[in-house]
Protein backbone atom coordinates (compact mmCIF):
# COMPACT_ATOMS: atom_id res chain seq x y z
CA UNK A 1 -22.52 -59.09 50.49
CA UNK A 2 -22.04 -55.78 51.58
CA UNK A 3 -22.05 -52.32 49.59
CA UNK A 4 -18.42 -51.87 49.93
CA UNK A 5 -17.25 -55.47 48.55
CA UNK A 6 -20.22 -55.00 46.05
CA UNK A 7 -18.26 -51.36 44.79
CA UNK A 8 -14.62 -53.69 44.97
CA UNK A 9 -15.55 -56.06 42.91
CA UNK A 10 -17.45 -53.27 40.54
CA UNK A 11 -13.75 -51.61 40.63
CA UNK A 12 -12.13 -54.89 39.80
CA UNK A 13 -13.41 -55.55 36.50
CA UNK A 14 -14.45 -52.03 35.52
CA UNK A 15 -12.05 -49.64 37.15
CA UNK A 16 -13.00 -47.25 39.89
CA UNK A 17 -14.26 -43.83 37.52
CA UNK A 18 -15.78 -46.41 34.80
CA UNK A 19 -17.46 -48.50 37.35
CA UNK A 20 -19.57 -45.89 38.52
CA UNK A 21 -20.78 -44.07 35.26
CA UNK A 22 -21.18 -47.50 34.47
CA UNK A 23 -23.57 -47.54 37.59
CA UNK A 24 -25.32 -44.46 36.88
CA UNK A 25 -25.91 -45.10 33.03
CA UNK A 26 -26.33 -48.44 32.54
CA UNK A 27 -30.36 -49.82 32.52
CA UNK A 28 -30.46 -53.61 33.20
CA UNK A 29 -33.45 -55.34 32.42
CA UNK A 30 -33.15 -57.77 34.79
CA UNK A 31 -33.62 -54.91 37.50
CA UNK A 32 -36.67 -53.62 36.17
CA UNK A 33 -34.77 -51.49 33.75
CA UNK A 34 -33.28 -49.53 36.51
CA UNK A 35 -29.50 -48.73 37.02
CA UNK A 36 -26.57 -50.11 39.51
CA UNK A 37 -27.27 -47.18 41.43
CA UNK A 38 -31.35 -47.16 41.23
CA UNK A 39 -31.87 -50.61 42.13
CA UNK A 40 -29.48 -50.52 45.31
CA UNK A 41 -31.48 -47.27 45.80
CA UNK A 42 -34.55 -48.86 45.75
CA UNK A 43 -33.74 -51.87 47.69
CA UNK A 44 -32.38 -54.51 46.11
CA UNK A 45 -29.64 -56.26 47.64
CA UNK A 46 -26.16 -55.97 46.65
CA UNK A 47 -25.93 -59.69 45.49
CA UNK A 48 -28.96 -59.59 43.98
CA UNK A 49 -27.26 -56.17 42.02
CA UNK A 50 -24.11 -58.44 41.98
CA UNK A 51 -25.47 -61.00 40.15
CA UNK A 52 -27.30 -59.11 37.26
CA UNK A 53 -24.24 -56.98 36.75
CA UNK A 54 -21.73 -60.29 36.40
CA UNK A 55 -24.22 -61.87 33.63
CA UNK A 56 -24.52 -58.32 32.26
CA UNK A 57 -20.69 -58.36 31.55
CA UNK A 58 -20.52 -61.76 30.95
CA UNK A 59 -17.86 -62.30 34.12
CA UNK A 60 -16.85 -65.99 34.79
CA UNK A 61 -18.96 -67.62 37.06
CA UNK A 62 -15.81 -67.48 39.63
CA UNK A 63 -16.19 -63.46 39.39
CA UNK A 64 -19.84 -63.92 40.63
């Protein structure tokens, strides 16, 4: 996946000015407590991000 679909589908279900405080504020266990924009930061893929964030808002497993 790349960054840009990642930030679409973050838009999708969130709505483009939510999605990213949502990114900035939210610490996810699952990614070592960092944020969205920490754990992209710091390497992790963006389906690896993608994944954590769709069971973190409890998507449907067609969203993820």
């Amino acid at each position: 996946m790349k960054e840009s679909e990642f930030w679409e589908r973050m838009d999708a279900h969130l709505g483009r000015a939510y999605a990213r405080t949502w990114a900035s504020q939210q610490h996810l266990t699952r990614l070592d407590g960092l944020t969205v924009e920490g754990a992209l930061a710091a390497g992790y893929s963006c389906k690896q991000v993608w994944r954590v964030v769709a069971a973190a808002l409890d998507l449907a497993p067609s969203d993820s």
